[in-house]
PDB file of N, CA and C in Angstrom:
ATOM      1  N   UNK A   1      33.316 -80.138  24.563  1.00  0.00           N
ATOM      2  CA  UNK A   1      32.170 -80.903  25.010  1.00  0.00           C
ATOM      3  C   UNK A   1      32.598 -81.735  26.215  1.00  0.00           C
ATOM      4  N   UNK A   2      31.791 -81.862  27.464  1.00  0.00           N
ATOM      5  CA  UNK A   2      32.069 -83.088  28.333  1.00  0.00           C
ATOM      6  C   UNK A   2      31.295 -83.829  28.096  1.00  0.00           C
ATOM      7  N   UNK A   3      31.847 -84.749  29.033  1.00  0.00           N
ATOM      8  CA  UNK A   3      31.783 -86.193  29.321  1.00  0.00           C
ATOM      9  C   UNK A   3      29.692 -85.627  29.143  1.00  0.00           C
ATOM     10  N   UNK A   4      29.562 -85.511  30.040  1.00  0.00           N
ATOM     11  CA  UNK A   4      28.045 -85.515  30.772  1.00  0.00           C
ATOM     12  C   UNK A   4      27.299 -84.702  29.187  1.00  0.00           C
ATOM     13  N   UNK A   5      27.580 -84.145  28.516  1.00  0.00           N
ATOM     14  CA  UNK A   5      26.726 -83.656  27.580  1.00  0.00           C
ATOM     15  C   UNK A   5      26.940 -84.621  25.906  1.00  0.00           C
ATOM     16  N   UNK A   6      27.842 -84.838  26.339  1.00  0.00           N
ATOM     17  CA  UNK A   6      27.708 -86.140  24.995  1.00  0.00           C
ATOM     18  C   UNK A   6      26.638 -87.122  25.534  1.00  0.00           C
ATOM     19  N   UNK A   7      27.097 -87.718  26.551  1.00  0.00           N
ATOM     20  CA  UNK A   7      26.104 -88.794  26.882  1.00  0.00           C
ATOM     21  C   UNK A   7      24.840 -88.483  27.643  1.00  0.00           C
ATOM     22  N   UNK A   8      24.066 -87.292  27.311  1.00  0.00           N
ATOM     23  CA  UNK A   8      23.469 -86.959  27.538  1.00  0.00           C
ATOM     24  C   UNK A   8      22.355 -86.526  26.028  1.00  0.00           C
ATOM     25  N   UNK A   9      23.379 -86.528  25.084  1.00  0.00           N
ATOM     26  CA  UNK A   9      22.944 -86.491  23.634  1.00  0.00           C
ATOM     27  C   UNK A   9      22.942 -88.153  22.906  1.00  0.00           C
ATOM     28  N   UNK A  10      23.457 -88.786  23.687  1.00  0.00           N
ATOM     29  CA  UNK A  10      23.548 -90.161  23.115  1.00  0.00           C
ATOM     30  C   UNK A  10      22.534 -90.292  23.909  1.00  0.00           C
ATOM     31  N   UNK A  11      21.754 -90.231  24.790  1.00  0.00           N
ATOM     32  CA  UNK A  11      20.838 -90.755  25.229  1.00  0.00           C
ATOM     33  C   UNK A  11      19.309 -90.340  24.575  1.00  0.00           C
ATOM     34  N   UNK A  12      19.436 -88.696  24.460  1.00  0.00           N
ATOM     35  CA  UNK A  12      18.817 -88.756  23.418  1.00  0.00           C
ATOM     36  C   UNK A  12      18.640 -89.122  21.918  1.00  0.00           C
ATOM     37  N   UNK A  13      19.437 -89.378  21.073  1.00  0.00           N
ATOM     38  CA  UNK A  13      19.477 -89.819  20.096  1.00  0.00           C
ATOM     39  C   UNK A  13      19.145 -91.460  20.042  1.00  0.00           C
ATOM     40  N   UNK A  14      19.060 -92.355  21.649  1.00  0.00           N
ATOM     41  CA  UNK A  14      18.727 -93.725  21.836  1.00  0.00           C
ATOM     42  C   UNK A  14      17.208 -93.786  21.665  1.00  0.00           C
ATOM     43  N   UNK A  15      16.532 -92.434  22.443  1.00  0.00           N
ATOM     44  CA  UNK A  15      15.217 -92.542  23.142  1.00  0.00           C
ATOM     45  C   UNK A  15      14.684 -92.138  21.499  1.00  0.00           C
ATOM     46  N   UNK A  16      14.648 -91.452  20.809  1.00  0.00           N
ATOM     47  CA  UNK A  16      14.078 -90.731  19.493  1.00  0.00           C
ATOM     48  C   UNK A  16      14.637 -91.917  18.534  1.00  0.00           C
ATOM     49  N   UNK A  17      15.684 -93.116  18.574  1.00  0.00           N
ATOM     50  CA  UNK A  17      15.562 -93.962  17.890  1.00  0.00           C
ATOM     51  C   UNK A  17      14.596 -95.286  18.378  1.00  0.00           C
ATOM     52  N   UNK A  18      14.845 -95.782  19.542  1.00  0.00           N
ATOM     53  CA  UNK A  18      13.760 -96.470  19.850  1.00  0.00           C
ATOM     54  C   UNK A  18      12.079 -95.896  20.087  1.00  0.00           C
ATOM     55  N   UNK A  19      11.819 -95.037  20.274  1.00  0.00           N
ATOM     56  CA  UNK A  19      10.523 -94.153  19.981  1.00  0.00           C
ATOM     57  C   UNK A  19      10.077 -94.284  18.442  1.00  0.00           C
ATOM     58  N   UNK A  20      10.917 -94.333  17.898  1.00  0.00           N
ATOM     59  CA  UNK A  20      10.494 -94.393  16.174  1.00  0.00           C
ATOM     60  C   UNK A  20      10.302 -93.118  16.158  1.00  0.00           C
ATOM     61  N   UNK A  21      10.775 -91.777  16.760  1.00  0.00           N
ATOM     62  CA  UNK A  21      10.772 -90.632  16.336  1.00  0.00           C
ATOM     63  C   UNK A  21      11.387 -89.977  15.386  1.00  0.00           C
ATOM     64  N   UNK A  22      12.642 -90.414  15.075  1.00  0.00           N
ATOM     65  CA  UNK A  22      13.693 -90.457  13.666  1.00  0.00           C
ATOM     66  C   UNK A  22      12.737 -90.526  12.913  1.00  0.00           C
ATOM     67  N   UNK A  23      12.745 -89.699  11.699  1.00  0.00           N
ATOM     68  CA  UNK A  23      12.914 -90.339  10.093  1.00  0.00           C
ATOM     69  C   UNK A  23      13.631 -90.602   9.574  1.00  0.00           C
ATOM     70  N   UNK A  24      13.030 -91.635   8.703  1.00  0.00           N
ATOM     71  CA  UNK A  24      14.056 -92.311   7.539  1.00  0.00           C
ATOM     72  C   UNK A  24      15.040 -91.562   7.035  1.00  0.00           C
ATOM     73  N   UNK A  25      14.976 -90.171   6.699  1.00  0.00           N
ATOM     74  CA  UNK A  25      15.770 -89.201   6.121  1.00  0.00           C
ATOM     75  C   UNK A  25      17.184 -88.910   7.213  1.00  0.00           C
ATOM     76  N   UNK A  26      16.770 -88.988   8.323  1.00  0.00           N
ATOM     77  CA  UNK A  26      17.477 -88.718   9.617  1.00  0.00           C
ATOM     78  C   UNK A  26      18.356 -89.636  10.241  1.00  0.00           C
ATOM     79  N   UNK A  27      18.038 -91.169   9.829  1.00  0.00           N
ATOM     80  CA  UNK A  27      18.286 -91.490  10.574  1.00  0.00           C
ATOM     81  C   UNK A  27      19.954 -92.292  10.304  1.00  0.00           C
ATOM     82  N   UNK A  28      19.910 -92.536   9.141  1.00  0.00           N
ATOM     83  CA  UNK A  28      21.891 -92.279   9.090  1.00  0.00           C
ATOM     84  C   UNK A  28      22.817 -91.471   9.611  1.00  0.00           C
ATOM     85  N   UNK A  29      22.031 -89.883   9.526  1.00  0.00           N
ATOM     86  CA  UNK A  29      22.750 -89.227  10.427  1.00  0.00           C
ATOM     87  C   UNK A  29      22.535 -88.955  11.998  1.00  0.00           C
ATOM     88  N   UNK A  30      21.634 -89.693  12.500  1.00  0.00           N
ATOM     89  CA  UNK A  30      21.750 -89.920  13.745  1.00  0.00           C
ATOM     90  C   UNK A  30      22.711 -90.697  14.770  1.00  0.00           C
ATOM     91  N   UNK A  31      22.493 -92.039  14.026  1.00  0.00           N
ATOM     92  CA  UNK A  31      23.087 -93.126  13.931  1.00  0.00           C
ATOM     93  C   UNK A  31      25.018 -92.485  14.026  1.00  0.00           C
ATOM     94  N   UNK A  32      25.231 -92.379  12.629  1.00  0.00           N
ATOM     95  CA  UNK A  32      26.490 -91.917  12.723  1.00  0.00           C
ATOM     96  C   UNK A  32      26.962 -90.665  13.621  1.00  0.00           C
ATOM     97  N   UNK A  33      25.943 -89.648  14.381  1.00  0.00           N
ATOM     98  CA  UNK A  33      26.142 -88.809  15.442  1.00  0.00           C
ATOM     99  C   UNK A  33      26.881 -90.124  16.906  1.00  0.00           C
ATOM    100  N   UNK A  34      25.919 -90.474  17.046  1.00  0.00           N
ATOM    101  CA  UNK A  34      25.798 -91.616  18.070  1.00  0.00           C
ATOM    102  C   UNK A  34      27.080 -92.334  18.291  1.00  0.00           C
ATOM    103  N   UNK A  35      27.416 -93.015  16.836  1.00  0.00           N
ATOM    104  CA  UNK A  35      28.936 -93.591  17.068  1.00  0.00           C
ATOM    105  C   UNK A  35      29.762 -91.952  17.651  1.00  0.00           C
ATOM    106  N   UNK A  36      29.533 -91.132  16.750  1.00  0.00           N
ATOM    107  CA  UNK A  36      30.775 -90.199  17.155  1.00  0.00           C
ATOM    108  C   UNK A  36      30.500 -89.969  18.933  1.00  0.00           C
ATOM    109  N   UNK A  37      29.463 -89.915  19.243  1.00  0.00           N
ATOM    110  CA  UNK A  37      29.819 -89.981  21.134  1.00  0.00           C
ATOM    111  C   UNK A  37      29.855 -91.220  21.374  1.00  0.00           C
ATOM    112  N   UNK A  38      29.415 -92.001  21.459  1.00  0.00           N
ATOM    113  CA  UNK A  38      30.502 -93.175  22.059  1.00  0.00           C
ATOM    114  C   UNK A  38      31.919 -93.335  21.768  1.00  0.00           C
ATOM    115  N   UNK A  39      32.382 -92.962  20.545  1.00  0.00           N
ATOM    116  CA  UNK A  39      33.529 -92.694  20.466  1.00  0.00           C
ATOM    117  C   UNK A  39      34.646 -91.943  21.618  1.00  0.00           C
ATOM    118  N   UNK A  40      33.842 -90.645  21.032  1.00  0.00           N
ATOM    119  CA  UNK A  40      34.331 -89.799  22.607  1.00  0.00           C
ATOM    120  C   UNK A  40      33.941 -89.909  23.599  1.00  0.00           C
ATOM    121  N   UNK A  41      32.901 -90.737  23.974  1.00  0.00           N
ATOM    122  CA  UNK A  41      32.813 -90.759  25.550  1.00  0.00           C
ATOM    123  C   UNK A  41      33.712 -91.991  26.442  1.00  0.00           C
ATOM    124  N   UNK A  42      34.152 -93.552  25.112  1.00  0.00           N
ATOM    125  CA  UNK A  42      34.906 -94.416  25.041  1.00  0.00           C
ATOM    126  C   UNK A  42      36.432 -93.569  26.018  1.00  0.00           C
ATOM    127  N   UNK A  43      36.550 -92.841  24.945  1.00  0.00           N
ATOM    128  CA  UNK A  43      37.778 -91.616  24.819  1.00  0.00           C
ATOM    129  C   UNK A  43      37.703 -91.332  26.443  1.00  0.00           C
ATOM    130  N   UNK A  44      36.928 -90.320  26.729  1.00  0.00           N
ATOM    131  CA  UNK A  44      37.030 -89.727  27.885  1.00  0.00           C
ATOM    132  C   UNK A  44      37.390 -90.516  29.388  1.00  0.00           C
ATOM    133  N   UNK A  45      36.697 -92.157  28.934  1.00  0.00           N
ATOM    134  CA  UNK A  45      36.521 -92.876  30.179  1.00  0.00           C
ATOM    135  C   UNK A  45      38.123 -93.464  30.117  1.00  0.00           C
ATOM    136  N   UNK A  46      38.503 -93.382  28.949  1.00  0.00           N
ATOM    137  CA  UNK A  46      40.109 -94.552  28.700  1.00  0.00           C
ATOM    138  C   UNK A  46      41.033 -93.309  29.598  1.00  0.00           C
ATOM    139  N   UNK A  47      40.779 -91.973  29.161  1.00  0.00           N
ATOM    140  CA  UNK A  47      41.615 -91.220  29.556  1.00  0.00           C
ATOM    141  C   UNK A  47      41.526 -90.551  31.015  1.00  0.00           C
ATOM    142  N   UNK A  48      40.477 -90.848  31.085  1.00  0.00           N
ATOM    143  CA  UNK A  48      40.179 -90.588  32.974  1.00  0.00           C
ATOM    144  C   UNK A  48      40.814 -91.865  34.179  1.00  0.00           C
ATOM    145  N   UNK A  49      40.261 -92.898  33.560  1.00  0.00           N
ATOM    146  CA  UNK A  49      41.065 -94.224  34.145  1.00  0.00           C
ATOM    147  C   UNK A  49      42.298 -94.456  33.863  1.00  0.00           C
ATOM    148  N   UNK A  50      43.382 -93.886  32.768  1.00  0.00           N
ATOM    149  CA  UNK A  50      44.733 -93.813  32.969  1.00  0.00           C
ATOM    150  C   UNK A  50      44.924 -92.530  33.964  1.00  0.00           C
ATOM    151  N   UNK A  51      44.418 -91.493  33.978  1.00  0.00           N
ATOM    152  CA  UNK A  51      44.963 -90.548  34.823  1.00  0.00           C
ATOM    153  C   UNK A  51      44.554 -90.433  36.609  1.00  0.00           C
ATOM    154  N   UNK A  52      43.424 -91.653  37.091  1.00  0.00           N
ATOM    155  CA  UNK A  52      43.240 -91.868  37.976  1.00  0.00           C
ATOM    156  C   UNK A  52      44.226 -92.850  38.491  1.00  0.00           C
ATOM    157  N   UNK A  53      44.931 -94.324  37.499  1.00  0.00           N
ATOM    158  CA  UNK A  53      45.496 -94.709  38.039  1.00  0.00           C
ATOM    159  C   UNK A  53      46.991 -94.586  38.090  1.00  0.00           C
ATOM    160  N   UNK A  54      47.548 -92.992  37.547  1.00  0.00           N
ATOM    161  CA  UNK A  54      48.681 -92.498  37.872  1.00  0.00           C
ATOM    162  C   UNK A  54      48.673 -91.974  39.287  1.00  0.00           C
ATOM    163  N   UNK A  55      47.592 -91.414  39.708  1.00  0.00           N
ATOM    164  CA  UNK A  55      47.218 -90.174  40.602  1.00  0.00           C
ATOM    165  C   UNK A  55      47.068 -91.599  42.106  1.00  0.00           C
ATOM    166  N   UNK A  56      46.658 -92.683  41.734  1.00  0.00           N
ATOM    167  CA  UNK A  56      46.888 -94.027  42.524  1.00  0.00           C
ATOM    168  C   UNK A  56      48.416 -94.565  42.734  1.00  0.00           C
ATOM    169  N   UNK A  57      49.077 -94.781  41.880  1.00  0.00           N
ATOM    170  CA  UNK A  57      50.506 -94.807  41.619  1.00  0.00           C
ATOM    171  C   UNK A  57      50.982 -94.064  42.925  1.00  0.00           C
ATOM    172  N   UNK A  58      50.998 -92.992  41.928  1.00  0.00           N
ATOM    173  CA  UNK A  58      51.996 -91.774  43.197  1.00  0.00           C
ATOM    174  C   UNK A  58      51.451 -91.648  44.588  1.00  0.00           C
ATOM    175  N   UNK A  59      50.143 -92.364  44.824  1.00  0.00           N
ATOM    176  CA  UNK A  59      49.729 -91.568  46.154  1.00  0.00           C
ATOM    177  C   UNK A  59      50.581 -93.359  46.899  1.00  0.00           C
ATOM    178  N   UNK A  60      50.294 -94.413  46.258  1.00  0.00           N
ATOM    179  CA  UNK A  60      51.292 -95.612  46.749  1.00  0.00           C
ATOM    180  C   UNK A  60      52.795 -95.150  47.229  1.00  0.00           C
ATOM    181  N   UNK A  61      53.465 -94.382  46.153  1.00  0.00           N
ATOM    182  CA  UNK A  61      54.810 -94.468  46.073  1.00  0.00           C
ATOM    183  C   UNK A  61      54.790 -93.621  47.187  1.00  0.00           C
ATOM    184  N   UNK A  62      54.140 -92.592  48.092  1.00  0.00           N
ATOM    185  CA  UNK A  62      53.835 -91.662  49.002  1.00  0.00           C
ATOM    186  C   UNK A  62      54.217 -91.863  50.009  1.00  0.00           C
ATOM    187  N   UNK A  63      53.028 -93.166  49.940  1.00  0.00           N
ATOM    188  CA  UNK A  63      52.931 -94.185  51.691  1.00  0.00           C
ATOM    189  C   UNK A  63      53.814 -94.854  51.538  1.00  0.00           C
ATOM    190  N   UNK A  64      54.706 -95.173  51.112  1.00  0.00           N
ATOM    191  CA  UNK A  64      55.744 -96.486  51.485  1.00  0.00           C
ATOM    192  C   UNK A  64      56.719 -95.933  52.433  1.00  0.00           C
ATOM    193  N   UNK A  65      56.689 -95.916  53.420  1.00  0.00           N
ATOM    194  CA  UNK A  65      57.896 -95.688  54.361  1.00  0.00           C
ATOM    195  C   UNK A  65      59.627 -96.117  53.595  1.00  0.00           C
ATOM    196  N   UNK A  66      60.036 -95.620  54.033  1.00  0.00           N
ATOM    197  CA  UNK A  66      61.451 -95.649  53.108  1.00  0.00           C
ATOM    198  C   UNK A  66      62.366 -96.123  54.008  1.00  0.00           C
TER     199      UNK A  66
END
């Protein structure tokens, strides 16, 4: 799954909970869908921003004249 289709399902699962489109029957397991992408989308952003600021790192250590 990416980034863009989780939070693209968390957005739906926001709009069908504030809509009052959920039922009662549904809506624990919506809910608990929901944490699981923010979870992973939490995930995706922690692990994109460590690997952007390696890819920052090295392009520093690059330019430094020696």
């Amino acid at each position: 799954m990416t980034y863009e289709q989780a939070f693209d399902e968390l957005k739906n699962i926001a709009t069908e909970i504030e809509d009052e489109t959920v039922s009662v029957d549904v809506l624990a397991d919506k809910v608990k869908r929901a944490s699981e992408l923010i979870t992973f989308c939490q995930s995706k952003l922690r692990s994109t921003e460590s690997e952007v600021n390696k890819i920052i790192k090295q392009m520093e250590r690059k330019s430094i004249p020696e």
